[in-house]
C-alpha atoms as a PDB file:
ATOM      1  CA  UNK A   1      81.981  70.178  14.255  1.00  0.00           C
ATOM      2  CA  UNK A   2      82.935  67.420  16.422  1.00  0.00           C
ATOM      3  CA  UNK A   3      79.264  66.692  17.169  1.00  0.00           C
ATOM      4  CA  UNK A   4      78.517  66.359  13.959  1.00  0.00           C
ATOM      5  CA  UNK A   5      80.738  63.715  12.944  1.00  0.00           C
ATOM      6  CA  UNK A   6      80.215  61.729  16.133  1.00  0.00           C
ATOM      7  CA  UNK A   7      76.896  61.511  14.802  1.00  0.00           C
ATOM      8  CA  UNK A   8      77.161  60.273  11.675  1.00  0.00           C
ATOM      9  CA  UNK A   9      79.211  58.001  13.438  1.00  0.00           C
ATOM     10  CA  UNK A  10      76.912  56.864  15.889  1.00  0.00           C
ATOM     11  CA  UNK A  11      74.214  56.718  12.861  1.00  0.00           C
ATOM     12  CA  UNK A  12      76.765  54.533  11.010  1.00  0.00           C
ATOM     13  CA  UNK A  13      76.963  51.895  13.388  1.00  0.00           C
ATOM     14  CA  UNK A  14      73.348  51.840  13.906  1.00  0.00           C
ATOM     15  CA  UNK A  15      73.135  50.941  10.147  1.00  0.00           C
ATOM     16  CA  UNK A  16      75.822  48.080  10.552  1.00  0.00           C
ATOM     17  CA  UNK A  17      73.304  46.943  13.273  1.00  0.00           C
ATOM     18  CA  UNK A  18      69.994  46.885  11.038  1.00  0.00           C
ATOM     19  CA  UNK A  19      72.268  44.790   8.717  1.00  0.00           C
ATOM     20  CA  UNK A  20      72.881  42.295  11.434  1.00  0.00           C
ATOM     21  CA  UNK A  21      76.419  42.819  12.318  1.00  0.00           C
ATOM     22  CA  UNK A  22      78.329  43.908  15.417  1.00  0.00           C
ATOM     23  CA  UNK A  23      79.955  47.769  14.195  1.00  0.00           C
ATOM     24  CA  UNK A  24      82.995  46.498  14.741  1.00  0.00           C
ATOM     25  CA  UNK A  25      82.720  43.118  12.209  1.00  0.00           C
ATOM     26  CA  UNK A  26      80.583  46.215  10.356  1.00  0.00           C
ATOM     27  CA  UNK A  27      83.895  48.049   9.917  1.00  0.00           C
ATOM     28  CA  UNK A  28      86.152  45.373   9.198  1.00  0.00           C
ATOM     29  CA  UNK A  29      83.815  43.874   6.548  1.00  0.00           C
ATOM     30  CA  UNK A  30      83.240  47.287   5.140  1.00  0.00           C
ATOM     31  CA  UNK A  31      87.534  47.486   4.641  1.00  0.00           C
ATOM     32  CA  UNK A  32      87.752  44.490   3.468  1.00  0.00           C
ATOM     33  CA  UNK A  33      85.086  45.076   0.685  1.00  0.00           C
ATOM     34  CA  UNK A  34      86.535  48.009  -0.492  1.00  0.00           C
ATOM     35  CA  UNK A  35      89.675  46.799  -1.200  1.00  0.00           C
ATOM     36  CA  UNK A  36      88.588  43.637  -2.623  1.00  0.00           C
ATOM     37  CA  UNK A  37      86.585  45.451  -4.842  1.00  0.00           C
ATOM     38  CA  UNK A  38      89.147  48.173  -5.682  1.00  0.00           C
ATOM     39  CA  UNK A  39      91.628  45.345  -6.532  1.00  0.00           C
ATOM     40  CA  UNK A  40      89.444  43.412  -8.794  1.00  0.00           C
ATOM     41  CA  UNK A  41      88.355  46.393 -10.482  1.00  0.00           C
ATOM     42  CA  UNK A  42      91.618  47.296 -10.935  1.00  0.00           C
ATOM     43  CA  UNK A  43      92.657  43.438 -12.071  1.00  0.00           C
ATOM     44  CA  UNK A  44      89.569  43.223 -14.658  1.00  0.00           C
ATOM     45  CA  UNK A  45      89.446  46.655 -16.426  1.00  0.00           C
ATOM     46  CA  UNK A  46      92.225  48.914 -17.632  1.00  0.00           C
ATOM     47  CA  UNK A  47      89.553  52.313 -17.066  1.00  0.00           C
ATOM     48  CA  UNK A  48      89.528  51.545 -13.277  1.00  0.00           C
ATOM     49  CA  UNK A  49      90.720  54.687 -12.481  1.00  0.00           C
ATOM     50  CA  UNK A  50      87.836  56.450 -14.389  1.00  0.00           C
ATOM     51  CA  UNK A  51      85.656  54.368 -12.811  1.00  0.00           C
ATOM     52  CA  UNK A  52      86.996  55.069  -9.586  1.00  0.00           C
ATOM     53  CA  UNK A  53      87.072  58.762 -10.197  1.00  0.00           C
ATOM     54  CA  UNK A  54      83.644  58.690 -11.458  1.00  0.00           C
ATOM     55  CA  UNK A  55      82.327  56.183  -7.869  1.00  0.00           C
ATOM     56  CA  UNK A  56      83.986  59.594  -5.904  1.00  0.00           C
ATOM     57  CA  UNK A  57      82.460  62.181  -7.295  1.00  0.00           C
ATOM     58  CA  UNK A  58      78.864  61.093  -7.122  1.00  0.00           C
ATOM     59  CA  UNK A  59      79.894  60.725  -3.394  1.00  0.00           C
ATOM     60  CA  UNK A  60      81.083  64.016  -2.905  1.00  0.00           C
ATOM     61  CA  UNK A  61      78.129  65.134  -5.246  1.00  0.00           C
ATOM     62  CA  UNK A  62      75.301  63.351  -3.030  1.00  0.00           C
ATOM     63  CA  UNK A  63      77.525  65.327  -0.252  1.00  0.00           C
ATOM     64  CA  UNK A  64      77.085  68.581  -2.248  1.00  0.00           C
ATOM     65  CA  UNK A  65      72.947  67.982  -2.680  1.00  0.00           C
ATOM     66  CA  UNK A  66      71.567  71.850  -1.875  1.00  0.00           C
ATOM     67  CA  UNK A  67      68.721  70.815   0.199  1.00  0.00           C
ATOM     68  CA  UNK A  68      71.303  69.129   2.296  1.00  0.00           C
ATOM     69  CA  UNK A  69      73.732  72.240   2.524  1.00  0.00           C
ATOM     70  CA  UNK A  70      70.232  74.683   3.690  1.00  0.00           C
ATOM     71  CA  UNK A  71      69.421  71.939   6.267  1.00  0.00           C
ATOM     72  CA  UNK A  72      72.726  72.048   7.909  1.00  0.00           C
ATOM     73  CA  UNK A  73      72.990  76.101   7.949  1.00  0.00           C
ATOM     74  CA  UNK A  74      70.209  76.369  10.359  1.00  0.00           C
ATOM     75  CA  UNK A  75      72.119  73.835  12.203  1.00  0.00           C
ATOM     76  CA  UNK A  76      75.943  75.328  12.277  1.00  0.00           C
ATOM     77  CA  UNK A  77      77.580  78.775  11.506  1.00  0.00           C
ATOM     78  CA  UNK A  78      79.141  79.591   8.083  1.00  0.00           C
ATOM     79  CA  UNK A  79      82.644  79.033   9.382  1.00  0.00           C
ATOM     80  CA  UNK A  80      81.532  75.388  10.932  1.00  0.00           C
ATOM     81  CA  UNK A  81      79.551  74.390   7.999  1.00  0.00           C
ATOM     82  CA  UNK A  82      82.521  75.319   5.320  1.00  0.00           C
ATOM     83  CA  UNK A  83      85.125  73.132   7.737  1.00  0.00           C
ATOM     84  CA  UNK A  84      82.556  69.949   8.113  1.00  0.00           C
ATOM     85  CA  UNK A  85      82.119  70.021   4.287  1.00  0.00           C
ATOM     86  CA  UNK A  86      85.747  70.114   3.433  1.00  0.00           C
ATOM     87  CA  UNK A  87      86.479  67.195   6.180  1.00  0.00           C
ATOM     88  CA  UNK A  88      83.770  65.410   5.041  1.00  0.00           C
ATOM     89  CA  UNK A  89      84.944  65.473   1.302  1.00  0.00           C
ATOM     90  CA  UNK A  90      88.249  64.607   2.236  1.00  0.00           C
ATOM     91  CA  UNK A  91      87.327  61.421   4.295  1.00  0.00           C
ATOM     92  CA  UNK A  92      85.335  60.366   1.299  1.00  0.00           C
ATOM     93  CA  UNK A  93      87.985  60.856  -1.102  1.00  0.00           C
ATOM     94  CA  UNK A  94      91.283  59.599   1.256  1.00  0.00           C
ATOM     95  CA  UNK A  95      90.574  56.138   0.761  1.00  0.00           C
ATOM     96  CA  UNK A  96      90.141  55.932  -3.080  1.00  0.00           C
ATOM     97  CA  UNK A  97      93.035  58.696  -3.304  1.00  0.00           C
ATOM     98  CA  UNK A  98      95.365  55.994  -1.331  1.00  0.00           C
ATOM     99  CA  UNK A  99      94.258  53.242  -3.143  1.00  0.00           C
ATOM    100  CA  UNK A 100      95.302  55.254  -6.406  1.00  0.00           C
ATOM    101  CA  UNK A 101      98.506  55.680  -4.431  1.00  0.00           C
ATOM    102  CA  UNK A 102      99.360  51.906  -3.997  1.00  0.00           C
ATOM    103  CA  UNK A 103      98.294  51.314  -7.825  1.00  0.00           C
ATOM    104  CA  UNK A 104     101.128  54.323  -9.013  1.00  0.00           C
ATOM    105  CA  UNK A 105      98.150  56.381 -10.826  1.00  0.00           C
ATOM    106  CA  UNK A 106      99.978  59.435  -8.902  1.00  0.00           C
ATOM    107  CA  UNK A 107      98.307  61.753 -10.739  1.00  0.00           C
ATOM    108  CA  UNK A 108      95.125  61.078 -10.248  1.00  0.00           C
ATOM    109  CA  UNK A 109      95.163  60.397  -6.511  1.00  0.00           C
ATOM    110  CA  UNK A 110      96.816  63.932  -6.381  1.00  0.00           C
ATOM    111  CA  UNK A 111      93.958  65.839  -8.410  1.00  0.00           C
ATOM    112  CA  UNK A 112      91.748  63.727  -6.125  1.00  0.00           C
ATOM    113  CA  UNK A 113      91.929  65.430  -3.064  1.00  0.00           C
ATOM    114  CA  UNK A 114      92.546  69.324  -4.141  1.00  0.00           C
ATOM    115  CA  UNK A 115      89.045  68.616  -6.497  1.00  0.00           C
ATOM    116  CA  UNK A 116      87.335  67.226  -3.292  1.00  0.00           C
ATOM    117  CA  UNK A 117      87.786  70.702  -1.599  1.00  0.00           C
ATOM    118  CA  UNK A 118      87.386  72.396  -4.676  1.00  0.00           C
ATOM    119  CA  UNK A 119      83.547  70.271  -4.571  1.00  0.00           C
ATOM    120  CA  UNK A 120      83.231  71.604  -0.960  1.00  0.00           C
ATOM    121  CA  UNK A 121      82.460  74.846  -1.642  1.00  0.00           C
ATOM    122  CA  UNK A 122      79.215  74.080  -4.509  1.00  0.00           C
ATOM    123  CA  UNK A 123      75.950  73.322  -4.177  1.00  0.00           C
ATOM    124  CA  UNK A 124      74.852  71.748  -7.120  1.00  0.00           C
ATOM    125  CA  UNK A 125      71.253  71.207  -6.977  1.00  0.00           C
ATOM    126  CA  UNK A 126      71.095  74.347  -7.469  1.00  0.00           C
ATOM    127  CA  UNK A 127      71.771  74.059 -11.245  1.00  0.00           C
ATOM    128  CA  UNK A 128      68.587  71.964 -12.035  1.00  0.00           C
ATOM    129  CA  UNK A 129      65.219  74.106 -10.637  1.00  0.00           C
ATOM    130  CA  UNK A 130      62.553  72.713 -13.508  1.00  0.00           C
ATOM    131  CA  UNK A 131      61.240  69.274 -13.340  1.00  0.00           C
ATOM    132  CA  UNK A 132      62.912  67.078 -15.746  1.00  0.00           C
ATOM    133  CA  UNK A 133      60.367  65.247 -18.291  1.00  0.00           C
ATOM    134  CA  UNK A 134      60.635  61.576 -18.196  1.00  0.00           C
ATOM    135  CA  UNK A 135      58.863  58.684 -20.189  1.00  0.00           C
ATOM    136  CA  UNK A 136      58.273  56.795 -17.078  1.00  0.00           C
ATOM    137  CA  UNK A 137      55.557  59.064 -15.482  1.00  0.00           C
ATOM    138  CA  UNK A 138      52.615  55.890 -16.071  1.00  0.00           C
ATOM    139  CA  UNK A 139      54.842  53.140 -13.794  1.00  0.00           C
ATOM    140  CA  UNK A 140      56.569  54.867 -10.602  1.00  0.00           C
ATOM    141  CA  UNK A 141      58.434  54.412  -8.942  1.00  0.00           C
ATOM    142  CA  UNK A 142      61.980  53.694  -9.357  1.00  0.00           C
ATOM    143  CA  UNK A 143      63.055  55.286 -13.026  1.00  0.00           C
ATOM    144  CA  UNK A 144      61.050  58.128 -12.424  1.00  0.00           C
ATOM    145  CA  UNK A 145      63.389  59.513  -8.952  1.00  0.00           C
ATOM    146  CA  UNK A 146      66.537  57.569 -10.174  1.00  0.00           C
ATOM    147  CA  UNK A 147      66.275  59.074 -13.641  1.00  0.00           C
ATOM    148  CA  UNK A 148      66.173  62.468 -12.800  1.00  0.00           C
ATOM    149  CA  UNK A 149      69.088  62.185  -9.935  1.00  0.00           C
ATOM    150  CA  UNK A 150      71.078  60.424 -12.614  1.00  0.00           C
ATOM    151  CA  UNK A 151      70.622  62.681 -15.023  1.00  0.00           C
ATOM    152  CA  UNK A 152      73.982  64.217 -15.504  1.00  0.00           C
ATOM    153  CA  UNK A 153      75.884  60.552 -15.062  1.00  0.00           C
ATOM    154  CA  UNK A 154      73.689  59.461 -17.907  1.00  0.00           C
ATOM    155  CA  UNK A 155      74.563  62.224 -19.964  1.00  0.00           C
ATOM    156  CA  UNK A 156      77.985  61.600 -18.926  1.00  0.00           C
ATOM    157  CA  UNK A 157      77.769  57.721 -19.994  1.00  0.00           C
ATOM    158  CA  UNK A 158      76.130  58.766 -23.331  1.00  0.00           C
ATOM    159  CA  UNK A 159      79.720  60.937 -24.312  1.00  0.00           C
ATOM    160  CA  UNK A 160      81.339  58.364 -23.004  1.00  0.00           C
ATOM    161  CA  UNK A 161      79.992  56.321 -25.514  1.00  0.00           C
ATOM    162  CA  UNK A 162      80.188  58.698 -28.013  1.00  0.00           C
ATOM    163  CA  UNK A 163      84.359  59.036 -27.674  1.00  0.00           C
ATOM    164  CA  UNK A 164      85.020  55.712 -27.509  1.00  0.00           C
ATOM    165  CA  UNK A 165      83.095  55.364 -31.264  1.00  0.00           C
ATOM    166  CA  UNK A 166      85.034  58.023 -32.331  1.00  0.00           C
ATOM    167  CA  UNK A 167      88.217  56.927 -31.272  1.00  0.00           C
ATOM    168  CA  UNK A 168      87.194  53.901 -32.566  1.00  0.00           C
ATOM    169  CA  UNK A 169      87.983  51.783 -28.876  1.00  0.00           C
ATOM    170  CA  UNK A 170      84.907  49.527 -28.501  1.00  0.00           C
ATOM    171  CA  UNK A 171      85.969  48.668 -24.901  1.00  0.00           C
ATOM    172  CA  UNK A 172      85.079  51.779 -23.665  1.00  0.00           C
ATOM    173  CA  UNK A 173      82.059  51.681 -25.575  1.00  0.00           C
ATOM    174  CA  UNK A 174      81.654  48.599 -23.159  1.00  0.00           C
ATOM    175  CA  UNK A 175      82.537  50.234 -19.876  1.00  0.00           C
ATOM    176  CA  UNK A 176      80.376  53.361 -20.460  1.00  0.00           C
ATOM    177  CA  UNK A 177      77.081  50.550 -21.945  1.00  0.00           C
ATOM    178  CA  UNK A 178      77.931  48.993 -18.034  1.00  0.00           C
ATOM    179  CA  UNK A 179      78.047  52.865 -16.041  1.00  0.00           C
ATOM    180  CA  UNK A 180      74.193  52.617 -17.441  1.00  0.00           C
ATOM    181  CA  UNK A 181      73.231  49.851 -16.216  1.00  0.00           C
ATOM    182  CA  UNK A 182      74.918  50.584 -13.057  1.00  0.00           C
ATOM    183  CA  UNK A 183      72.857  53.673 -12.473  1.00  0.00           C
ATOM    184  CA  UNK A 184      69.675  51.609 -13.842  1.00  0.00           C
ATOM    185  CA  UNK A 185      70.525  49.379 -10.412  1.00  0.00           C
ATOM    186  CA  UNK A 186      71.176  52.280  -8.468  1.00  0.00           C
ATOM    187  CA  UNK A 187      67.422  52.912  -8.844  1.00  0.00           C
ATOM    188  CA  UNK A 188      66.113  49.867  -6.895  1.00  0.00           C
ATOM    189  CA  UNK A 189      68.605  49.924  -3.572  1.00  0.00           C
ATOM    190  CA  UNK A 190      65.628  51.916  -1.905  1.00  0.00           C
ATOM    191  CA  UNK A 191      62.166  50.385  -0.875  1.00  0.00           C
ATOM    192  CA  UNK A 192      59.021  52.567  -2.192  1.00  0.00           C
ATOM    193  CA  UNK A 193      56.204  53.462   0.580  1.00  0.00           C
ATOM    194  CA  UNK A 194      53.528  50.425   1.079  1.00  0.00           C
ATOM    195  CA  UNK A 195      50.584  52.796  -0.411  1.00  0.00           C
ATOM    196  CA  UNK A 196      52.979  52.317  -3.847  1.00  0.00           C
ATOM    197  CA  UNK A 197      52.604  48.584  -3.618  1.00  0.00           C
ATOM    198  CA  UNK A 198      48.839  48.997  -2.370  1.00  0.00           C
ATOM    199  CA  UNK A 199      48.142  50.511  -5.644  1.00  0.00           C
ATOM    200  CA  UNK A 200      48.794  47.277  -7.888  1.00  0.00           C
ATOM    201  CA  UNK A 201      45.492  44.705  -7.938  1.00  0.00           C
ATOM    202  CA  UNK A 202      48.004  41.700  -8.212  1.00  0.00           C
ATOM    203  CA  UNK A 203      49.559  38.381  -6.649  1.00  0.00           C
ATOM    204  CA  UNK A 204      52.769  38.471  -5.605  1.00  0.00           C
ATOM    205  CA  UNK A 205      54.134  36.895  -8.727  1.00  0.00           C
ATOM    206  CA  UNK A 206      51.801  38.822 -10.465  1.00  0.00           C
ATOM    207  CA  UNK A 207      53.297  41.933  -9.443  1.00  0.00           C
ATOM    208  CA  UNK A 208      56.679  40.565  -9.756  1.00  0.00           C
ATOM    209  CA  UNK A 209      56.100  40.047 -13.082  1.00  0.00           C
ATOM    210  CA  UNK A 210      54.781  43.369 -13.813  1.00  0.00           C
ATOM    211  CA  UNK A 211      57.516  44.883 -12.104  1.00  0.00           C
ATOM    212  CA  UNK A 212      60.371  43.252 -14.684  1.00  0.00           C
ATOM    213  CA  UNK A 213      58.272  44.093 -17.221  1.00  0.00           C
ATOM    214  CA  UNK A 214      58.370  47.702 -16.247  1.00  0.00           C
ATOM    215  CA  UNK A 215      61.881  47.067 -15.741  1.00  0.00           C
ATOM    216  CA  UNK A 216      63.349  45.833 -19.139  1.00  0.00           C
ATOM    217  CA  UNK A 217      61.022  48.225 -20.730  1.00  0.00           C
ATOM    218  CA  UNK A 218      62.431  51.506 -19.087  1.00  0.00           C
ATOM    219  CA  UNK A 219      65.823  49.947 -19.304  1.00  0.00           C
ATOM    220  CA  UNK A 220      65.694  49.882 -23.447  1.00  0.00           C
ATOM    221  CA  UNK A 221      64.243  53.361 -23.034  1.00  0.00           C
ATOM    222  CA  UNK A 222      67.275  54.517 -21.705  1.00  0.00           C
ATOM    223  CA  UNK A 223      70.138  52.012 -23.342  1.00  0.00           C
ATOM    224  CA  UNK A 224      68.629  51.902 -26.998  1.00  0.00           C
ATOM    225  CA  UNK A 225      70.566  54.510 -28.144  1.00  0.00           C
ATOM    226  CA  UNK A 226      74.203  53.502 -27.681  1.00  0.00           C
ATOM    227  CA  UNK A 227      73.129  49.839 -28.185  1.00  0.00           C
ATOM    228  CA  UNK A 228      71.689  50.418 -31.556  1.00  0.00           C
ATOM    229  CA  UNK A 229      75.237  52.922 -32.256  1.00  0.00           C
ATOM    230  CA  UNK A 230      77.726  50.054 -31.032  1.00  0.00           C
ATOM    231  CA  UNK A 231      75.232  47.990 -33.342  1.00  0.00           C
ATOM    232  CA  UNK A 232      75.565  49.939 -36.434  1.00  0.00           C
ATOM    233  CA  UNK A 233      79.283  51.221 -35.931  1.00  0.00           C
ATOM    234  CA  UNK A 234      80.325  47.217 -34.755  1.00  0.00           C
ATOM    235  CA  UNK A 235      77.856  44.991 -36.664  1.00  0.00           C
ATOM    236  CA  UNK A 236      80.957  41.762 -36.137  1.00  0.00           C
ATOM    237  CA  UNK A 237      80.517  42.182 -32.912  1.00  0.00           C
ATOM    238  CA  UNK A 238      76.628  42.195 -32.192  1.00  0.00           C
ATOM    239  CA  UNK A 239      76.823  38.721 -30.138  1.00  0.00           C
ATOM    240  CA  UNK A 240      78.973  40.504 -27.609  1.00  0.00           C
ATOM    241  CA  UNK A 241      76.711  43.888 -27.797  1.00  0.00           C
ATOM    242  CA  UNK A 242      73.129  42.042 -27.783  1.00  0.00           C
ATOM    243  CA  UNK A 243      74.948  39.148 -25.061  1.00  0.00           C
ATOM    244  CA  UNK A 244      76.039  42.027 -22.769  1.00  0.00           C
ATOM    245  CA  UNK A 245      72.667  44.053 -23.185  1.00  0.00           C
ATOM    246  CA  UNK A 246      70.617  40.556 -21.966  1.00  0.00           C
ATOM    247  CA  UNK A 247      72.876  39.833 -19.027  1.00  0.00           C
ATOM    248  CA  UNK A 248      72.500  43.673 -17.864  1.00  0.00           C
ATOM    249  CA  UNK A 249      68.572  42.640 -17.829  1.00  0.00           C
ATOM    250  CA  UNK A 250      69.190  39.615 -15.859  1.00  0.00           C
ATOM    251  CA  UNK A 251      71.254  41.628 -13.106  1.00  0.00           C
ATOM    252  CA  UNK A 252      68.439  44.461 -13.094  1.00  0.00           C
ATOM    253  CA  UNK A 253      65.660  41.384 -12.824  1.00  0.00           C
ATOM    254  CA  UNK A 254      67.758  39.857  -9.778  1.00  0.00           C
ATOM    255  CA  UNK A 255      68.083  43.486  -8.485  1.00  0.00           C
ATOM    256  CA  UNK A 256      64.494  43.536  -8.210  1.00  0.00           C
ATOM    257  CA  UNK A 257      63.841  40.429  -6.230  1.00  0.00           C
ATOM    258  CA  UNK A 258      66.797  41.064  -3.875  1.00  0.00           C
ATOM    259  CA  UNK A 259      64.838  44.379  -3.191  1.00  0.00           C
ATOM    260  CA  UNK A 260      61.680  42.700  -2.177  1.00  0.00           C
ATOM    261  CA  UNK A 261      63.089  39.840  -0.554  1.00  0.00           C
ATOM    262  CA  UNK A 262      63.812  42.223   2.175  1.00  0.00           C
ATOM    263  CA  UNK A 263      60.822  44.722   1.675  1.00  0.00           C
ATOM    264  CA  UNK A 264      59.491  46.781   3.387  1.00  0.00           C
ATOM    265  CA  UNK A 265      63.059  47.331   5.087  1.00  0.00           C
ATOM    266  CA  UNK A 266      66.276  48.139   2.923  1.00  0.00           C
ATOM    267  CA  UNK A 267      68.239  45.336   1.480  1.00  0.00           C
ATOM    268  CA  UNK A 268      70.609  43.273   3.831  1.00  0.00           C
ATOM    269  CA  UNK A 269      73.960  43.001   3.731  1.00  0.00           C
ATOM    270  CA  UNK A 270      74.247  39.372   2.925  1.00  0.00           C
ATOM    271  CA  UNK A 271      71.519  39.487  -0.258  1.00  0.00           C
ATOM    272  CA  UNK A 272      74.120  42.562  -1.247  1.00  0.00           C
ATOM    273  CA  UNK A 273      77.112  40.705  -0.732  1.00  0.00           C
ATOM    274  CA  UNK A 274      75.470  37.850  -2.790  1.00  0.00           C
ATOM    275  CA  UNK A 275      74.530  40.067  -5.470  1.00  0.00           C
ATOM    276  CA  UNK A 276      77.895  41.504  -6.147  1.00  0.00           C
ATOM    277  CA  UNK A 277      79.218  38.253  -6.396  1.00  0.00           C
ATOM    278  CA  UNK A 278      76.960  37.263  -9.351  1.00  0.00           C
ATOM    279  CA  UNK A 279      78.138  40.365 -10.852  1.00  0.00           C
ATOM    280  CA  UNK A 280      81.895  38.417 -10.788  1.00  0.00           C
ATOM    281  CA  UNK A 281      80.802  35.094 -11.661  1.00  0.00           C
ATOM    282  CA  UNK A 282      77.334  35.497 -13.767  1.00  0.00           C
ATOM    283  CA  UNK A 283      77.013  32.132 -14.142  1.00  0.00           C
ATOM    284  CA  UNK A 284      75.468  31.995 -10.242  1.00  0.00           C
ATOM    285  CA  UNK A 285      72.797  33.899 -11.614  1.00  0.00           C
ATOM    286  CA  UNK A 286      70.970  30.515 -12.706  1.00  0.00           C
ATOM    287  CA  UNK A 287      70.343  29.525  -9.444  1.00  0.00           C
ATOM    288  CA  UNK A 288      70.047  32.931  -7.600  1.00  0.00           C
ATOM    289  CA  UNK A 289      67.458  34.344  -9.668  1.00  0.00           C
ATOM    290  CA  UNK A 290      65.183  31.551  -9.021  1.00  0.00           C
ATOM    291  CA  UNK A 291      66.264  31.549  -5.352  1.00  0.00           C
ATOM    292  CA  UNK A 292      65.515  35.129  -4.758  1.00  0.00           C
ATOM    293  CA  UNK A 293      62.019  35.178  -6.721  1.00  0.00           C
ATOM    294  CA  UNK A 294      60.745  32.235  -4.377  1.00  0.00           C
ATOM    295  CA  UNK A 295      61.391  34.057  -1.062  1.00  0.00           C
ATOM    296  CA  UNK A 296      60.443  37.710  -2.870  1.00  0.00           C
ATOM    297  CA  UNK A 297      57.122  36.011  -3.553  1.00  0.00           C
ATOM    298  CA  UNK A 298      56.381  34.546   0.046  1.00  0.00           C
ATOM    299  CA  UNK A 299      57.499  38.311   1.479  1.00  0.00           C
ATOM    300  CA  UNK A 300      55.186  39.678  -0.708  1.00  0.00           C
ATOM    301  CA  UNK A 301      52.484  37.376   0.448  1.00  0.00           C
ATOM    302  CA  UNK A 302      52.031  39.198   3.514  1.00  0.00           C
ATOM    303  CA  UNK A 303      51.135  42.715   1.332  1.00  0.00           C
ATOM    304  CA  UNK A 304      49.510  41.563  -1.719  1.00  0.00           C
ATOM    305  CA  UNK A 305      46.947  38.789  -1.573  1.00  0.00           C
END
């Protein structure tokens, strides 16, 4: 068990290096993050803590991923494997159970950790063994692997959605309108193969352009149907509702150039760090967006001619 965790350790810090930093600064930065980001969460919403619960357990569920589980049986013994996946659960969950801690949502921080071993012991993967349908089959890449990994959170975001009508509390209408786009982001954070890219006849800003097209298109796919509810059921409030809805496009448009900006590689910590702080102060999306589609274009270049 030790092995293993010295590892991922060792893989870790090899990560911190592709990003350009020293583990240690790695580390540091990576602490200082969180808890920025747990504070202002905490500061700007009053369903941080459902947030935060919701940020864990898709965690511990990528932990939980079957294929994953099989791979590391013909690796370790029952007994070994059962110990690394409770440790491992537990060091994911400590630092958002302490954080609960500090804010006095006792409660929660205390079902935190019990449900992280309780997640230990499943596999779910193995709920799901048909191929989900999706609308997205004609334009891969990104909505047609991030849909169906996303599936339940989706489904999740939808009832959301659906309590906070019937409850009659449009700000969580809100907060579960943002978990969708947030999982519609999720979907670009990994680079597709070059033969992908090989397949489009286009400029670089040609393909970029076909790309946000793709983009907004699969987006209203999948956010149509509580946008046209928070519509109907709030019709005073539609230049919130339709003023959210366009700004989630702009993020998943800037998402999209920060992902190419660094492609064929993954996307480096500073565009990252840059990104999140649009997501705090939108109006820096003016001047980012533009930024980020001139030096997405000129990486391009060197694929697409």
């Amino acid at each position: 068990m030790n092995f293993y965790f010295r590892l991922q350790f060792r893989l870790l810090n090899r990560h911190i290096k592709d990003f350009g930093l020293q583990p240690l600064w790695g580390w540091l930065w990576g602490v200082t993050g969180f808890i920025l980001f747990s504070w202002l969460l905490f500061s700007k919403t009053s369903y941080a803590p459902y947030l935060y619960l919701l940020l864990t357990a898709s965690w511990l569920l990528q932990l939980s991923n079957k294929k994953r589980a099989d791979f590391l049986k013909i690796i370790f013994p029952e007994r070994t494997l059962r110990s690394i996946r409770m440790v491992e659960n537990m060091l994911v969950a400590l630092p958002f159970a302490l954080f609960l801690l500090v804010r006095q949502y006792f409660l929660a921080a205390l079902m935190l950790l019990p449900a992280s071993l309780v997640l230990s012991f499943f596999n779910h993967a193995a709920v799901i063994r048909r191929t989900v349908p999706t609308p997205f089959g004609k334009r891969p890449f990104e909505f047609v692997s991030g849909f169906r990994q996303s599936l339940l959170f989706f489904m999740g975001a939808y009832l959301l959605a659906g309590i906070g009508i019937f409850v009659n509390n449009f700000n969580l209408c809100l907060f579960a309108c943002g978990i969708n786009f947030l999982l519609i982001l999720s979907f670009y954070t990994k680079p597709e193969p070059l033969f992908y890219l090989w397949n489009y006849a286009f400029t670089p800003a040609g393909f970029m352009k076909e790309k946000v097209k793709t983009a907004i298109g699969h987006t209203t796919i999948l956010t149509i149907i509580p946008l046209a509810a928070l519509l109907i059921i709030y019709p005073e409030k539609w230049w919130l509702i339709t003023g959210i809805q366009l700004l989630g496009y702009l993020y998943i448009i800037q998402i999209i150039l920060v992902k190419y900006v660094a492609y064929p590689g993954e996307i480096p910590l500073v565009s990252a760090l840059i990104f999140l702080s649009s997501i705090f102060f939108p109006p820096l999306l003016l001047g980012l967006i533009p930024f980020f589609y001139s030096r997405a274009v000129n990486r391009l270049a060197t694929y697409l001619t």
